[in-house]
PDB file of N, CA and C in Angstrom:
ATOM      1  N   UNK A   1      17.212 -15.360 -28.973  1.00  0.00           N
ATOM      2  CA  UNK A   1      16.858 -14.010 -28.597  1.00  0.00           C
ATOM      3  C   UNK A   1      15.733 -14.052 -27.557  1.00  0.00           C
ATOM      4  N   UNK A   2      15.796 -13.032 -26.684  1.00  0.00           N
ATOM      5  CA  UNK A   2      14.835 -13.518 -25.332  1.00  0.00           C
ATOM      6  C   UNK A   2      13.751 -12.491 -25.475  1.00  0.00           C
ATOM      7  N   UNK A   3      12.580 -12.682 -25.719  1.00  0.00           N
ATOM      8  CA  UNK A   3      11.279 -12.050 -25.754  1.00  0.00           C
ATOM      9  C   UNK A   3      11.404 -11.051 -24.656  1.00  0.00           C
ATOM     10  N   UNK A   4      10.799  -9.794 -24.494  1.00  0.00           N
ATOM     11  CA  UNK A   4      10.483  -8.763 -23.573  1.00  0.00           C
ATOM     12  C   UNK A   4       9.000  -8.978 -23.314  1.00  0.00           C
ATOM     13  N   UNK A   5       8.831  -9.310 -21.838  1.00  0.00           N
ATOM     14  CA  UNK A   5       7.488  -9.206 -21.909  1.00  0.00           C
ATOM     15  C   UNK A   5       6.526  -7.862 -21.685  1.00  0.00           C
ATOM     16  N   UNK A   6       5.512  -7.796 -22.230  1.00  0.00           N
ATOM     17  CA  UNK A   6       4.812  -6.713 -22.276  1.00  0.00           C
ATOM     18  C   UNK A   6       3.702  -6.240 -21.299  1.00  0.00           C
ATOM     19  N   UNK A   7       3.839  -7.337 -20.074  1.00  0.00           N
ATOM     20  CA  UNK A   7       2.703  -7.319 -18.908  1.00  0.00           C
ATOM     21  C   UNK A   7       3.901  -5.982 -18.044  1.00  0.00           C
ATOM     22  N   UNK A   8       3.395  -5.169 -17.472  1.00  0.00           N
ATOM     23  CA  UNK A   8       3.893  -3.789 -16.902  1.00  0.00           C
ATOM     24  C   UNK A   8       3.935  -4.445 -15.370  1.00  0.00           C
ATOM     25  N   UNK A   9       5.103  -3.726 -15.256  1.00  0.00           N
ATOM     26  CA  UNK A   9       5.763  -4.290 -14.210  1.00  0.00           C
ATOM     27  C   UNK A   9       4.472  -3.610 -12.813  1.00  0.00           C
ATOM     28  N   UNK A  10       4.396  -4.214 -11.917  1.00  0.00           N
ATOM     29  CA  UNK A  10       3.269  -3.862 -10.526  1.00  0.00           C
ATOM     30  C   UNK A  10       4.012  -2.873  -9.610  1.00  0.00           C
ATOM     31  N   UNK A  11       2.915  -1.920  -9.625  1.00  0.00           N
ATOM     32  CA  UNK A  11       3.616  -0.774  -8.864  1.00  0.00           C
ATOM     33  C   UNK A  11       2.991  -0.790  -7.224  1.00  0.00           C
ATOM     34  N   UNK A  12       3.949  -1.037  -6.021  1.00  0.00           N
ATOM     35  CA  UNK A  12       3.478  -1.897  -4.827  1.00  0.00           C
ATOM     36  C   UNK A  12       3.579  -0.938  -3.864  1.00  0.00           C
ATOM     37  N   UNK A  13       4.127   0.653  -4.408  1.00  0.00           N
ATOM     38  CA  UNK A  13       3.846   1.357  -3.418  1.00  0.00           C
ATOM     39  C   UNK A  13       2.724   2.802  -3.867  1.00  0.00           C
ATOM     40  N   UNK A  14       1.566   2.779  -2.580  1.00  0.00           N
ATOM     41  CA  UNK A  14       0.604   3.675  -2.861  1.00  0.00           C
ATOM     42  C   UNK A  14       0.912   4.779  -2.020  1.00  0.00           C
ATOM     43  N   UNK A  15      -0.111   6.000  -1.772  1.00  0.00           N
ATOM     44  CA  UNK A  15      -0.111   7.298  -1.477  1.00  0.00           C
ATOM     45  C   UNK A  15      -1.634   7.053  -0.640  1.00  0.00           C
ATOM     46  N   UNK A  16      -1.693   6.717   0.515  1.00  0.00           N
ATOM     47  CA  UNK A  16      -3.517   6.652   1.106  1.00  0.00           C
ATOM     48  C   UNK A  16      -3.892   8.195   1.521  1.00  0.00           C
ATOM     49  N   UNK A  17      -4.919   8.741   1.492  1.00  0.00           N
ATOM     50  CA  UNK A  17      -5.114  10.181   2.082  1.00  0.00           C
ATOM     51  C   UNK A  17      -6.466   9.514   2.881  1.00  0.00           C
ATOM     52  N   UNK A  18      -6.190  10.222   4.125  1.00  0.00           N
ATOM     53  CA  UNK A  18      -7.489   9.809   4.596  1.00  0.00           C
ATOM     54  C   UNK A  18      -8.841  10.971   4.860  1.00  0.00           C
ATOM     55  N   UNK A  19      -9.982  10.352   4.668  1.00  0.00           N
ATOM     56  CA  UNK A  19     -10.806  11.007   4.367  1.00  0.00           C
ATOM     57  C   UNK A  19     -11.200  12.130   5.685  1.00  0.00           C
ATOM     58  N   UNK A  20     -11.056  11.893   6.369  1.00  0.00           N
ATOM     59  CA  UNK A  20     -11.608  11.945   7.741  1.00  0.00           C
ATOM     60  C   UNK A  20      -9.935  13.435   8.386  1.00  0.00           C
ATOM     61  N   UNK A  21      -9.133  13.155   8.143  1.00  0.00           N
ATOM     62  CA  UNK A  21      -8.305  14.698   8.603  1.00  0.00           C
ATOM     63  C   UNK A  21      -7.181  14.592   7.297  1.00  0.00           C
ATOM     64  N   UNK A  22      -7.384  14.471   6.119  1.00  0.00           N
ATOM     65  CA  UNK A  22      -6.461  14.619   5.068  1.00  0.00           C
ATOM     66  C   UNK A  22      -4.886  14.214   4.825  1.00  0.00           C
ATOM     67  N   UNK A  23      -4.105  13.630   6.154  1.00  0.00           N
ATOM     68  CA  UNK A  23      -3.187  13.064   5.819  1.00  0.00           C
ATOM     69  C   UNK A  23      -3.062  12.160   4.912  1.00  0.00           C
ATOM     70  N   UNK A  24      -1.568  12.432   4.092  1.00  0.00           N
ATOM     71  CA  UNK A  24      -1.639  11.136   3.198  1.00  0.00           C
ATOM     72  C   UNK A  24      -0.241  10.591   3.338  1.00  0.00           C
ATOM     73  N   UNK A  25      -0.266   9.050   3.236  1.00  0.00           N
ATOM     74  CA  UNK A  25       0.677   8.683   3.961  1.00  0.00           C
ATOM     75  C   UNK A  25       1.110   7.528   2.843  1.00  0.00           C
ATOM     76  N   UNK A  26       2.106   7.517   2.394  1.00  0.00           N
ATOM     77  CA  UNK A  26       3.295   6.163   1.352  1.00  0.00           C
ATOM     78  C   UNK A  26       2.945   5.117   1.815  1.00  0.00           C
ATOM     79  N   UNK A  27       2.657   4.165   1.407  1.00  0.00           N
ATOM     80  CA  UNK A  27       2.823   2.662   1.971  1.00  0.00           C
ATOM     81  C   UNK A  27       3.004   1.477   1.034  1.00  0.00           C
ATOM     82  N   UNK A  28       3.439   0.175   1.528  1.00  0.00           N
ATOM     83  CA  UNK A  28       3.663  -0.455   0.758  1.00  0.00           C
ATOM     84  C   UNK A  28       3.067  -1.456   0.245  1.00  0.00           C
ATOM     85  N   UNK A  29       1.967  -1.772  -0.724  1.00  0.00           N
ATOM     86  CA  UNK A  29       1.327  -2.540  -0.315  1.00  0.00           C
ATOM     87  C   UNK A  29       1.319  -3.865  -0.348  1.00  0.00           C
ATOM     88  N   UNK A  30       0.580  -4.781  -0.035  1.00  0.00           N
ATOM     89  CA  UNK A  30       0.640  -6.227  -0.132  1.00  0.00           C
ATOM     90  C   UNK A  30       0.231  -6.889  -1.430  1.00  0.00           C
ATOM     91  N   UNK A  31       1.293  -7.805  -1.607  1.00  0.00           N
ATOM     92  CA  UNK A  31       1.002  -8.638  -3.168  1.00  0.00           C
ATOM     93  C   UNK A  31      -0.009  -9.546  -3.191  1.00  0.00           C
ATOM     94  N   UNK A  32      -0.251 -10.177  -2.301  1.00  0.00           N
ATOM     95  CA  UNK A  32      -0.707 -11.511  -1.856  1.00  0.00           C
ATOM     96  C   UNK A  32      -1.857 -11.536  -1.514  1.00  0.00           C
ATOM     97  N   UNK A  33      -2.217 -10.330  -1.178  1.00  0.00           N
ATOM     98  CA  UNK A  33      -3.610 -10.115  -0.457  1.00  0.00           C
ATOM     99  C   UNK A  33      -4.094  -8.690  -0.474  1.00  0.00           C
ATOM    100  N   UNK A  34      -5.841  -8.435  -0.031  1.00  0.00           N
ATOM    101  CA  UNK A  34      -6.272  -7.698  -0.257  1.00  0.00           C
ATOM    102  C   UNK A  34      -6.472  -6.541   1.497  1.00  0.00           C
ATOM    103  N   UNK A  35      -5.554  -5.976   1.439  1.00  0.00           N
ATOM    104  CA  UNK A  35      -6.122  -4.847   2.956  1.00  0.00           C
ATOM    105  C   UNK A  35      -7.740  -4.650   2.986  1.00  0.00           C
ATOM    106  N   UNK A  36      -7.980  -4.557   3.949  1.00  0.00           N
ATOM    107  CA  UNK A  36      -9.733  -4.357   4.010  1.00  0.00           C
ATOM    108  C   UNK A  36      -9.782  -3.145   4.532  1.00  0.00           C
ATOM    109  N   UNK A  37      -8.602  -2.625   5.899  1.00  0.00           N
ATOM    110  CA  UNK A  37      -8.726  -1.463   6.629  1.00  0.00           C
ATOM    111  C   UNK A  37      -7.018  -0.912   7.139  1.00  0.00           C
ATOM    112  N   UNK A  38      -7.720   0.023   7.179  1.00  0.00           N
ATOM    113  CA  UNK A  38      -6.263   0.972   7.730  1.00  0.00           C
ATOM    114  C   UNK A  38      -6.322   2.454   8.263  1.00  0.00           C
ATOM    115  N   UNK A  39      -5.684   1.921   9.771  1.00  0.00           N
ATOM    116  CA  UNK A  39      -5.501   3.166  10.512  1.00  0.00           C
ATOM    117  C   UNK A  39      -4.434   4.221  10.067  1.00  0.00           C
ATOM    118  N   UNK A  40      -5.079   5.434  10.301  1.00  0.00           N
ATOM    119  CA  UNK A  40      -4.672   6.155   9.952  1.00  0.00           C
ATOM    120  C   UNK A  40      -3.661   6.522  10.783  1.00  0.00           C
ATOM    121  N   UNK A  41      -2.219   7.357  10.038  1.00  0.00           N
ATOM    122  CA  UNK A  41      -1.494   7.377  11.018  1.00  0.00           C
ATOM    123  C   UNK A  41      -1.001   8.973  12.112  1.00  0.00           C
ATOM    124  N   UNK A  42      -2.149   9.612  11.095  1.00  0.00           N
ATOM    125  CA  UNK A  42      -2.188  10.875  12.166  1.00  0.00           C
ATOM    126  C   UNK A  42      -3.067  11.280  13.064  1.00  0.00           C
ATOM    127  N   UNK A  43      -4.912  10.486  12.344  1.00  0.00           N
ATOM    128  CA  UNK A  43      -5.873  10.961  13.674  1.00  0.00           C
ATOM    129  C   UNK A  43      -6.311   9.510  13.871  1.00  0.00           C
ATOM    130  N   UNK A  44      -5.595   8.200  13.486  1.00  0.00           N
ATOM    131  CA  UNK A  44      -6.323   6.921  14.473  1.00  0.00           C
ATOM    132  C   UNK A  44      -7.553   6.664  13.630  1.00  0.00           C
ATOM    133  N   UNK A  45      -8.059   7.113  12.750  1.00  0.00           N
ATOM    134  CA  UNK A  45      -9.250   6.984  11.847  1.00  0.00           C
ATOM    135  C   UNK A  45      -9.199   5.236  11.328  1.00  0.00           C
ATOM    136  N   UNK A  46      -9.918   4.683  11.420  1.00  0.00           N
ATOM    137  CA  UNK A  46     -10.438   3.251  10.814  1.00  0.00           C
ATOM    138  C   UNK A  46     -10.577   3.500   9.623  1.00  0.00           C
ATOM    139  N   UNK A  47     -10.094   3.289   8.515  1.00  0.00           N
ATOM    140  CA  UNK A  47     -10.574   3.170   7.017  1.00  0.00           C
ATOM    141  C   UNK A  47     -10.741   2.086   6.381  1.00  0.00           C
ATOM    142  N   UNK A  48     -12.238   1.538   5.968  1.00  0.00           N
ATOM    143  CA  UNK A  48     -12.530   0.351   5.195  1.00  0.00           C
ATOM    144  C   UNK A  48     -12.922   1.199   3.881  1.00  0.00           C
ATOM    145  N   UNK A  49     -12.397  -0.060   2.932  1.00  0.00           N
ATOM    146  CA  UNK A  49     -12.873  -0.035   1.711  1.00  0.00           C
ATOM    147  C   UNK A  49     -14.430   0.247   1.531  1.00  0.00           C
ATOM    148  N   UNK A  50     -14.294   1.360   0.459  1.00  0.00           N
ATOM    149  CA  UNK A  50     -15.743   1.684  -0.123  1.00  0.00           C
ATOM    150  C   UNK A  50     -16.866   0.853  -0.530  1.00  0.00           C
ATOM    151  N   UNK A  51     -17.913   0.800  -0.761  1.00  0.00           N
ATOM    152  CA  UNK A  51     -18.812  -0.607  -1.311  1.00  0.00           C
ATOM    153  C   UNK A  51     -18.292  -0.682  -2.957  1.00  0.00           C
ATOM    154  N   UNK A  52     -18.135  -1.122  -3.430  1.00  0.00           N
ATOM    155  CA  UNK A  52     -17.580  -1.649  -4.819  1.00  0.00           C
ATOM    156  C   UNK A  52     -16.228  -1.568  -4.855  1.00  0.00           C
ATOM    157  N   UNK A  53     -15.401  -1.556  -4.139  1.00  0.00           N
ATOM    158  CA  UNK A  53     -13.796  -1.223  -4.059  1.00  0.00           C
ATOM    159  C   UNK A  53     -13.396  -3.108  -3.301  1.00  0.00           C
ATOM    160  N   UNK A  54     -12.432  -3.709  -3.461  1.00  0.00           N
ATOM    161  CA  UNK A  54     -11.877  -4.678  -2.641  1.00  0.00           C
ATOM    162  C   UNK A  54     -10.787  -3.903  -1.636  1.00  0.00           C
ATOM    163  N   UNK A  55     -10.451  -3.154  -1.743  1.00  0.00           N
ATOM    164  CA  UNK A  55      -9.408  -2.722  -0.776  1.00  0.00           C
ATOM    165  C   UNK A  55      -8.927  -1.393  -0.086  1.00  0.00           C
ATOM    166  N   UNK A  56      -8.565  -0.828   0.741  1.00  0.00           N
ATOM    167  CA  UNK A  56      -8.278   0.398   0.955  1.00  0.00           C
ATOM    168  C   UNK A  56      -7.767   1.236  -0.175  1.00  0.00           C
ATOM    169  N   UNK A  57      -6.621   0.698  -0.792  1.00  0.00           N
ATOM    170  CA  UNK A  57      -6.042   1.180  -1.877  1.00  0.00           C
ATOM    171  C   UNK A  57      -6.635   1.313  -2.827  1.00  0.00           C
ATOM    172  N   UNK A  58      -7.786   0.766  -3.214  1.00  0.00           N
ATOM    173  CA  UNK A  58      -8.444   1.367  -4.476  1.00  0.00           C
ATOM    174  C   UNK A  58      -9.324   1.986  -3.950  1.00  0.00           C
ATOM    175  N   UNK A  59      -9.688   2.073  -2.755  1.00  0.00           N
ATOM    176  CA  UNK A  59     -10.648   3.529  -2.623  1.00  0.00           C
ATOM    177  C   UNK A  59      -9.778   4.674  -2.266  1.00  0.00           C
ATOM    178  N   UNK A  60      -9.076   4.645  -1.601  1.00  0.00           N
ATOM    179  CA  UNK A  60      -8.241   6.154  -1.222  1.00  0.00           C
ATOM    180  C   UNK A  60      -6.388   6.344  -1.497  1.00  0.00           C
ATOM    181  N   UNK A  61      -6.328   4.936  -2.333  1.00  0.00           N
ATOM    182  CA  UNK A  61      -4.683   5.813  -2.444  1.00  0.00           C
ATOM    183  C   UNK A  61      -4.693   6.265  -4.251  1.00  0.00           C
ATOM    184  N   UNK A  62      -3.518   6.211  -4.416  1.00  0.00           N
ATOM    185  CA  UNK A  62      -3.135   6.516  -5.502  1.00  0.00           C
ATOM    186  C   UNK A  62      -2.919   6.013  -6.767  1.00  0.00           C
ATOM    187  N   UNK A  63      -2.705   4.403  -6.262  1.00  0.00           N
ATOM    188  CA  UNK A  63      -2.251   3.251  -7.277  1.00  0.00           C
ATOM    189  C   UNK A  63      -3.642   2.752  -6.599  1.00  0.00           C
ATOM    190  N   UNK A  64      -3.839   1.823  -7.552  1.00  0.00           N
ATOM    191  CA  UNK A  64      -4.956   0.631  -7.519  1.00  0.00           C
ATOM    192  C   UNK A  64      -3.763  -0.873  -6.721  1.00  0.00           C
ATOM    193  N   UNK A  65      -4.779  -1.291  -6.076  1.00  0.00           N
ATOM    194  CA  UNK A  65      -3.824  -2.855  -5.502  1.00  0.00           C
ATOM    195  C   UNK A  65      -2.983  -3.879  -6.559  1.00  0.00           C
ATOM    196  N   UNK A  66      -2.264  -4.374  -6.443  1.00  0.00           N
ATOM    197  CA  UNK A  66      -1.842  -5.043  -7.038  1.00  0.00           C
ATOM    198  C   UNK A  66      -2.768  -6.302  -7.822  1.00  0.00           C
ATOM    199  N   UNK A  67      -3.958  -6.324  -7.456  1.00  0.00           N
ATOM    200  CA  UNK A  67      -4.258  -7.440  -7.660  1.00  0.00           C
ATOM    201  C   UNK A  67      -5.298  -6.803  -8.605  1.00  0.00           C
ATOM    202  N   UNK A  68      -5.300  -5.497  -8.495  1.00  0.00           N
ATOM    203  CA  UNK A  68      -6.501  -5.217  -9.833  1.00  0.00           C
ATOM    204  C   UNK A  68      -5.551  -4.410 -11.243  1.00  0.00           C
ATOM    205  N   UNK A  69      -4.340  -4.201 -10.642  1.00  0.00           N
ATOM    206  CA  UNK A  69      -3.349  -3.554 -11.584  1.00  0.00           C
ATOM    207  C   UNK A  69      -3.022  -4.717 -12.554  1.00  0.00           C
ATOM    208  N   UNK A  70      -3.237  -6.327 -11.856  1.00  0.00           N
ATOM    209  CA  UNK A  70      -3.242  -7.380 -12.801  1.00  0.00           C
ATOM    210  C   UNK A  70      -4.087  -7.841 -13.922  1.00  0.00           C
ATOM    211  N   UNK A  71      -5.111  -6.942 -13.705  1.00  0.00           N
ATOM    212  CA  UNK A  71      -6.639  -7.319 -14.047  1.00  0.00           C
ATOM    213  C   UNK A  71      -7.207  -8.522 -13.528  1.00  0.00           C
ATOM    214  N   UNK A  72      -6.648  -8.845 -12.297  1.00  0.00           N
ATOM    215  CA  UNK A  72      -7.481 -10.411 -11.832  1.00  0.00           C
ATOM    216  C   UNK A  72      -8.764  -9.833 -11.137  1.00  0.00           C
ATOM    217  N   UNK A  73      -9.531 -10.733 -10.876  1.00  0.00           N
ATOM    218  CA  UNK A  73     -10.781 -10.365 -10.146  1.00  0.00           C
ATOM    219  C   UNK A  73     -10.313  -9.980  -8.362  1.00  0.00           C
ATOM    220  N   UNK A  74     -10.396  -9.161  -8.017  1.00  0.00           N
ATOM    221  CA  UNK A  74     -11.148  -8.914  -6.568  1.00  0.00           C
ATOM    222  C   UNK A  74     -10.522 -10.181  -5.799  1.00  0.00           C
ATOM    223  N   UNK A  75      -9.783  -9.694  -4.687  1.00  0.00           N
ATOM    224  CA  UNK A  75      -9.445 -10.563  -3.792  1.00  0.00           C
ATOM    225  C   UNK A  75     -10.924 -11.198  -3.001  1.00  0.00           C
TER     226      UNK A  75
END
């Protein structure tokens, strides 16, 4: 009989809103690594991660990165 595992499957696509003219835009994010910044795709806005955040996605999207949805430490 084959065990079900109970680690929750990683959810790899977020929702970013940007701070700066409120678009929010789907994206997909990266498994492997941590985004630091991201242009925005309606006013060109630079977005870096907050001070205590590793990544764009845990400061402004919707899902947390994959790599903290694991509970691993911080890219």
């Amino acid at each position: 009989m084959l065990q079900q595992s109970t680690t929750p499957a990683l959810i790899t696509r977020s929702v970013i809103t940007c701070p700066q003219c409120g678009h929010a835009q789907a994206e997909e994010m990266p498994t492997d690594a941590c985004q630091f910044f991201y242009d925005c795709t309606k006013c060109g806005a630079v977005l870096k991660a907050k001070p205590g955040d590793c990544c764009v996605y845990c400061s402004f999207g919707t899902v947390k990165c994959p790599s903290m949805q694991g509970g691993a430490s911080c890219c």
